[in-house]
C-alpha atoms as a PDB file:
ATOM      1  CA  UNK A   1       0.000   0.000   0.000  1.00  0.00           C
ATOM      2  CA  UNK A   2       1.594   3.665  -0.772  1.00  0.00           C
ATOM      3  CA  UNK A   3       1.747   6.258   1.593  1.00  0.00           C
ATOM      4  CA  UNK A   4      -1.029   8.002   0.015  1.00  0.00           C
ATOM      5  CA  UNK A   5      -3.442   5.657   0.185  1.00  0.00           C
ATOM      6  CA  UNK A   6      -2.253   4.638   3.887  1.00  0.00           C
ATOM      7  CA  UNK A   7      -2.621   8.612   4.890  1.00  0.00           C
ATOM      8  CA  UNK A   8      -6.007   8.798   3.410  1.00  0.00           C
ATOM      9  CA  UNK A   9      -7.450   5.464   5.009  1.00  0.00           C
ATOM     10  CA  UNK A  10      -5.753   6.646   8.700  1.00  0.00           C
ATOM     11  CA  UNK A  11      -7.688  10.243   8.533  1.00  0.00           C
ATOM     12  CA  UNK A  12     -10.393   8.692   7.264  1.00  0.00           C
ATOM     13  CA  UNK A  13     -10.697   6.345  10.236  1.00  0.00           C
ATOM     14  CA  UNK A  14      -9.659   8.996  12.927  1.00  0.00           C
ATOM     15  CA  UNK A  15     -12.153  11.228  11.501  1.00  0.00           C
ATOM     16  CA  UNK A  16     -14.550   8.958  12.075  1.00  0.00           C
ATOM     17  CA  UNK A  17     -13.663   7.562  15.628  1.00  0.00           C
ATOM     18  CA  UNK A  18     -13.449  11.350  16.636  1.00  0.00           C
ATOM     19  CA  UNK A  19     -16.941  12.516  15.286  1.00  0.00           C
ATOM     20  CA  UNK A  20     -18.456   8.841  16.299  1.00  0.00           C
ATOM     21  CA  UNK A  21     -17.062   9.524  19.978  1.00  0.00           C
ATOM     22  CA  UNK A  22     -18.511  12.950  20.128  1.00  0.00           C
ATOM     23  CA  UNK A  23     -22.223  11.931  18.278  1.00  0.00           C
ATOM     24  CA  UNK A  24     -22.031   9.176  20.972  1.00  0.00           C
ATOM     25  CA  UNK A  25     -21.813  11.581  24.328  1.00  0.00           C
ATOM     26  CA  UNK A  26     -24.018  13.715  22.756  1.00  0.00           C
ATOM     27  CA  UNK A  27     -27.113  11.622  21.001  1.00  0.00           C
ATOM     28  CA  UNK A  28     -30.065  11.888  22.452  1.00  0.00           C
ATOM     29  CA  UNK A  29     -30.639   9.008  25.050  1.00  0.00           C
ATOM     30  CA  UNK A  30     -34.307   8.630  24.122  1.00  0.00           C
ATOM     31  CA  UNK A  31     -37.099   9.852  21.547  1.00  0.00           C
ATOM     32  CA  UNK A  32     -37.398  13.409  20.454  1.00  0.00           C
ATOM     33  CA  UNK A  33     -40.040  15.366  18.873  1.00  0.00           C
ATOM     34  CA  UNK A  34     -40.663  15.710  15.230  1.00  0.00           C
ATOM     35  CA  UNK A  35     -40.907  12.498  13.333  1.00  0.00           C
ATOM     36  CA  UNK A  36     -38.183  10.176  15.256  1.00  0.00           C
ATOM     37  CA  UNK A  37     -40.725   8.685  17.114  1.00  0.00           C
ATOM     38  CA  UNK A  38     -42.514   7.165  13.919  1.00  0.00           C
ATOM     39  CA  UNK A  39     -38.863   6.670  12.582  1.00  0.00           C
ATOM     40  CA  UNK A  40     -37.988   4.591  15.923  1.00  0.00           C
ATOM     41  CA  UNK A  41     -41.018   2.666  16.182  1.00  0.00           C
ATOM     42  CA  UNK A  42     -41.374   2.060  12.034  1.00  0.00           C
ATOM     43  CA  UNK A  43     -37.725   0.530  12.026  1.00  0.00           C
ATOM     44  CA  UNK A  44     -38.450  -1.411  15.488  1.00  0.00           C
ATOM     45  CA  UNK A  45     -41.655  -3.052  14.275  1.00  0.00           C
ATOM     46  CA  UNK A  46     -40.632  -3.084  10.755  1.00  0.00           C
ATOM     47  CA  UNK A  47     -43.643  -0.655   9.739  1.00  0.00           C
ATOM     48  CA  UNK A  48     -44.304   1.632   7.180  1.00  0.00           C
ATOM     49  CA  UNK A  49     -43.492   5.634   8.119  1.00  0.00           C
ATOM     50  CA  UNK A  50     -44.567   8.418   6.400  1.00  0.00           C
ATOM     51  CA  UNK A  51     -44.428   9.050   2.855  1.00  0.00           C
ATOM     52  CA  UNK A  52     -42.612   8.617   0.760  1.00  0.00           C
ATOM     53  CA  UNK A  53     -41.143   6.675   3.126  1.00  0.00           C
ATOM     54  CA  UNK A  54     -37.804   5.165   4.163  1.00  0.00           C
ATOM     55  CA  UNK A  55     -37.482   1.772   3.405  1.00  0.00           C
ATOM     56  CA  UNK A  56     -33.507   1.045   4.124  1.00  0.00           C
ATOM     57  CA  UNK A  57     -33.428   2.985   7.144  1.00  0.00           C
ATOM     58  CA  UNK A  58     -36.581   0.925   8.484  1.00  0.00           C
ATOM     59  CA  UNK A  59     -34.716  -2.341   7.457  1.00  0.00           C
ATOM     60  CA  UNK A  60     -31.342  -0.797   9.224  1.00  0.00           C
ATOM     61  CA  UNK A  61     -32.315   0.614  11.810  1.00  0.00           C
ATOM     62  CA  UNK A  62     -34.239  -2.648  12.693  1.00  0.00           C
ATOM     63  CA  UNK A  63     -31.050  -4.839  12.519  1.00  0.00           C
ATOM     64  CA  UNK A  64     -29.862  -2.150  15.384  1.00  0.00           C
ATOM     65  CA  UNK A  65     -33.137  -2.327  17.502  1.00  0.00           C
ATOM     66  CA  UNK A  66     -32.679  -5.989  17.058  1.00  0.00           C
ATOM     67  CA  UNK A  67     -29.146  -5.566  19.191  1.00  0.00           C
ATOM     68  CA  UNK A  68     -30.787  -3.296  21.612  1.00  0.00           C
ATOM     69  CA  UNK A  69     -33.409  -5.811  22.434  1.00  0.00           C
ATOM     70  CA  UNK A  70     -30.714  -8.655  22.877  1.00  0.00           C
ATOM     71  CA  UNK A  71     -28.768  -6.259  25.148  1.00  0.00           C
ATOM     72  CA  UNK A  72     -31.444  -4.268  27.719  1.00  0.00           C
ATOM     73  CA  UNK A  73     -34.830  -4.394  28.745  1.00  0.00           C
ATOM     74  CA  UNK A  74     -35.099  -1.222  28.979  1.00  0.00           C
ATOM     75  CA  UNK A  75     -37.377   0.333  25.807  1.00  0.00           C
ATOM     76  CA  UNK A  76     -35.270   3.645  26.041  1.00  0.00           C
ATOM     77  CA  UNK A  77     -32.675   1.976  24.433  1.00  0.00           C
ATOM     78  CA  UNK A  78     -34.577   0.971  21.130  1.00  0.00           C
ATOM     79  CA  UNK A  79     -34.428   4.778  20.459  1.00  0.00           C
ATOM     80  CA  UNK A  80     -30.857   5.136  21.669  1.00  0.00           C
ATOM     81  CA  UNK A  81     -29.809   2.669  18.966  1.00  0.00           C
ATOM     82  CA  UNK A  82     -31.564   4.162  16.568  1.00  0.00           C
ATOM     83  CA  UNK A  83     -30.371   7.491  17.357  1.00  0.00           C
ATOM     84  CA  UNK A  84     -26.720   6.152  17.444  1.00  0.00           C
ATOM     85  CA  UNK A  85     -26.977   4.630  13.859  1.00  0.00           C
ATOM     86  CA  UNK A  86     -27.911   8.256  12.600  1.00  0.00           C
ATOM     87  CA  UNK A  87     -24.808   9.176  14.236  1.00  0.00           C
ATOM     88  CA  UNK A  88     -22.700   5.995  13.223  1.00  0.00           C
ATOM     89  CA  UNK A  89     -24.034   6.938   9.382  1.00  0.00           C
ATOM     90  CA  UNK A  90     -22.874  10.758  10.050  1.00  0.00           C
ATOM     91  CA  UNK A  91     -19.607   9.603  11.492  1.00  0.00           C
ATOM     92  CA  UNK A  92     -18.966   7.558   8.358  1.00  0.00           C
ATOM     93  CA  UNK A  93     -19.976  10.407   5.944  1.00  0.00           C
ATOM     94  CA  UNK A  94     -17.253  12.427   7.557  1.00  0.00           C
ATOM     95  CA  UNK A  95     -14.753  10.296   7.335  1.00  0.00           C
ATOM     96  CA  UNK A  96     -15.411  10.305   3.249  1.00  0.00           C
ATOM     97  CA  UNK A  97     -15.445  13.652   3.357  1.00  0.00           C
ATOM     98  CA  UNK A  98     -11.899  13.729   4.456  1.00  0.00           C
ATOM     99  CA  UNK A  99     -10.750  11.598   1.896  1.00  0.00           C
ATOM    100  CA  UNK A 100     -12.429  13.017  -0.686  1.00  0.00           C
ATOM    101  CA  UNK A 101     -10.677  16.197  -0.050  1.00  0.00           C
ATOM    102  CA  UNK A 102      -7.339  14.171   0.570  1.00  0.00           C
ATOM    103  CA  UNK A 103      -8.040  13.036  -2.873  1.00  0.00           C
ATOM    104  CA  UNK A 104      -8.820  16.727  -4.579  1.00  0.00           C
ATOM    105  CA  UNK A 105      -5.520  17.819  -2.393  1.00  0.00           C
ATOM    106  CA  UNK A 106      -3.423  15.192  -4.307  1.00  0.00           C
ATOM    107  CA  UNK A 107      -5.168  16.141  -7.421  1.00  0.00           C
ATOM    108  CA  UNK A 108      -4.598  19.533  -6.875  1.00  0.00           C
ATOM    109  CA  UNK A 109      -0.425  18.993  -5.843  1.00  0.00           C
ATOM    110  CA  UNK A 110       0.738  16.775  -8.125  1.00  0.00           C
ATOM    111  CA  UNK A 111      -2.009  15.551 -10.507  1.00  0.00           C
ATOM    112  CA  UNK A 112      -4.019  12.141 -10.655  1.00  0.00           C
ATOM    113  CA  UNK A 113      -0.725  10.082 -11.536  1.00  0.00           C
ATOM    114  CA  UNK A 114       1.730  12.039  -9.281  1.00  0.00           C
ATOM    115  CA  UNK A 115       3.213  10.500  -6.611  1.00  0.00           C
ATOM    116  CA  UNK A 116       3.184  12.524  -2.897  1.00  0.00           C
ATOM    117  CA  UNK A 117       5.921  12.440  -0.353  1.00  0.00           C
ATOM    118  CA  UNK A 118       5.752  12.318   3.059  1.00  0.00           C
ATOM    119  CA  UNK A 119       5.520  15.691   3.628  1.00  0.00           C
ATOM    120  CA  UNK A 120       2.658  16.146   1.208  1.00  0.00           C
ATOM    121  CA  UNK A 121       0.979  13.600   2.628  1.00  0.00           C
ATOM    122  CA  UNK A 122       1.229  15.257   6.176  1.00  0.00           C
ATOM    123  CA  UNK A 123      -0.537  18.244   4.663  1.00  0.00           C
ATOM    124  CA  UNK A 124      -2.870  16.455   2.589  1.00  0.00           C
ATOM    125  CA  UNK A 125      -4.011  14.913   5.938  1.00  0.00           C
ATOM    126  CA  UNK A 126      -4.336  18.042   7.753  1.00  0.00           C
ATOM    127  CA  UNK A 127      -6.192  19.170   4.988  1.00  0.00           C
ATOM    128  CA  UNK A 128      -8.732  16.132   5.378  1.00  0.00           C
ATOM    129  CA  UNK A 129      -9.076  16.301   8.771  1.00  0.00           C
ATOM    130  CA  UNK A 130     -10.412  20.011   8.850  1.00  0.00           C
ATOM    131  CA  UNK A 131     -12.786  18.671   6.124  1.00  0.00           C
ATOM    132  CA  UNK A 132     -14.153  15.574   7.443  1.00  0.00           C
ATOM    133  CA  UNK A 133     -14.559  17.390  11.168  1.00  0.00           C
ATOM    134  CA  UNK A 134     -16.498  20.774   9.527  1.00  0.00           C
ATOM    135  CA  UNK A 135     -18.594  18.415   7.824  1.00  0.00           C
ATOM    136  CA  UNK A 136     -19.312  16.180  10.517  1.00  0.00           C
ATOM    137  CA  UNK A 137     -19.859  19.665  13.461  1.00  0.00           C
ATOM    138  CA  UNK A 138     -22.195  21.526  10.950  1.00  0.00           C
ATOM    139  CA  UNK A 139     -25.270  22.402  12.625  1.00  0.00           C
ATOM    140  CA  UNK A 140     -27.202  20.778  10.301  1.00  0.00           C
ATOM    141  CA  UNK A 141     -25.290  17.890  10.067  1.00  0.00           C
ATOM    142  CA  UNK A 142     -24.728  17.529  14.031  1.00  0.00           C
ATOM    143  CA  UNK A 143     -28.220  18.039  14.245  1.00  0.00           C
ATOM    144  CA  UNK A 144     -29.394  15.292  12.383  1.00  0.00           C
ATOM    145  CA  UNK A 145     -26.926  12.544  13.694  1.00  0.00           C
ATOM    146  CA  UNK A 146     -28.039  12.919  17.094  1.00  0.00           C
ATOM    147  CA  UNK A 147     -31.790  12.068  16.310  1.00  0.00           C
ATOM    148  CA  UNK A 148     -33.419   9.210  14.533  1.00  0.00           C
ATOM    149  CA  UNK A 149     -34.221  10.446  11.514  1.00  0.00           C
ATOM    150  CA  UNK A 150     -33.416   9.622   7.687  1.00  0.00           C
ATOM    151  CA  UNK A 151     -31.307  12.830   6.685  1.00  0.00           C
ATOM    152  CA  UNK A 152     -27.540  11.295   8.185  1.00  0.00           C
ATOM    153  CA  UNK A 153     -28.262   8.189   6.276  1.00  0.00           C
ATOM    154  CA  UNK A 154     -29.375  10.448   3.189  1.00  0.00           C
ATOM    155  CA  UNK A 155     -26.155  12.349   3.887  1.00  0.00           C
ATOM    156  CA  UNK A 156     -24.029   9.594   3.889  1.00  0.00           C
ATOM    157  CA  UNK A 157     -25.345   7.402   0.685  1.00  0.00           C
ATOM    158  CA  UNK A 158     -24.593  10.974  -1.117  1.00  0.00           C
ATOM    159  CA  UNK A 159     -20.832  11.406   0.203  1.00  0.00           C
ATOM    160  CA  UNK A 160     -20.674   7.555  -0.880  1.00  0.00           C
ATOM    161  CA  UNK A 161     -21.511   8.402  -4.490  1.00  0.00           C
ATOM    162  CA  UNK A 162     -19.799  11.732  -4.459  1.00  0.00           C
ATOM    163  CA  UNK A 163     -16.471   9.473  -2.696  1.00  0.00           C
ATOM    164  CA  UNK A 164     -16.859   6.377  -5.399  1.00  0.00           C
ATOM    165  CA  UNK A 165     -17.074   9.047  -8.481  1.00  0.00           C
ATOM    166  CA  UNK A 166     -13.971  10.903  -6.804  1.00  0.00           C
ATOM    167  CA  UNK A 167     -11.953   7.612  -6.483  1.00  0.00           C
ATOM    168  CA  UNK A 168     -12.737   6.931  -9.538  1.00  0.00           C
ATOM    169  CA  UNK A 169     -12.033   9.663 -11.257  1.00  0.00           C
ATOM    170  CA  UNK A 170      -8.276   9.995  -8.900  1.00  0.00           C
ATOM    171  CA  UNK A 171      -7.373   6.904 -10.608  1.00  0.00           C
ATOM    172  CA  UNK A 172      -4.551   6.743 -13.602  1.00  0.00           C
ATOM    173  CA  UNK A 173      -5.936   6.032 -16.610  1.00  0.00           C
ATOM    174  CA  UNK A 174      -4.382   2.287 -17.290  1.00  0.00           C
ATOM    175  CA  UNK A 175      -6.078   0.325 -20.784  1.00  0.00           C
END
């Protein structure tokens, strides 16, 4: 593996252990208002939520209920789990964020088929950091990874698409 590719897969993990840790002291512990409580209970009893619906987050989110029931008794913690996949999602889509703009750094530096040196890749990884972290701490985003609702996992599905096209794109062009 070349540094590159080592320096973008390390900030792309402690991006998301760092936003994961925070989203975890500070999701909420139980329901909220708006529509998390029909989000909590669809995904729990594998029901259909309001249109046009979220069919993937019901089926995820009931594979995480599904651990909270083997684990506690207490109901509180169906909604916890739920609540912590929206941040587990959020955490992920920050750590693509960081390597996407680890990626657009290299781009930028020394072009798709350059090759970085350590220093570089130093920079490049400060660079991804302050990415992946604003995009994880953005009130908007923050907001919806503490809470049961569809937008992290929305969020994240994008930065996947937006991440593959990026990778794909960052690769030489070999026939």
């Amino acid at each position: 593996m070349n540094s590159f590719k080592r320096a973008s897969n390390l900030t792309g993990i402690a991006v998301f252990i760092l936003s994961f840790i925070v989203y975890f002291l500070t999701v909420e512990r139980t329901g909220s208002l708006w529509d998390c409580g029909e989000f909590i209970l669809g995904a729990y009893k594998l029901q259909v939520v309001h249109p046009p619906g979220a069919s993937i987050f019901v089926l995820i989110g009931r594979m995480f209920t599904w651990v909270a029931d083997l684990v506690s008794d207490n109901p509180s913690d169906i909604a916890f789990s739920i609540n912590l996949m929206s941040g587990m999602f959020s955490a992920m889509m920050a750590g693509l964020v960081a390597s996407m703009t680890m990626i657009f750094g290299k781009i930028i530096m020394v072009g798709r088929e350059g090759v970085t040196d350590k220093n570089e890749n130093i920079l490049l990884s400060g660079a991804g950091i302050v990415g992946g972290l604003t995009a994880a701490f953005c009130t908007s985003i923050w907001f919806s990874a503490v809470e049961g609702e569809v937008y992290s996992m929305s969020t994240f599905f994008t930065a996947l698409t937006m991440w593959a096209a990026v990778k794909w794109y960052s690769l030489p062009n070999d026939k």
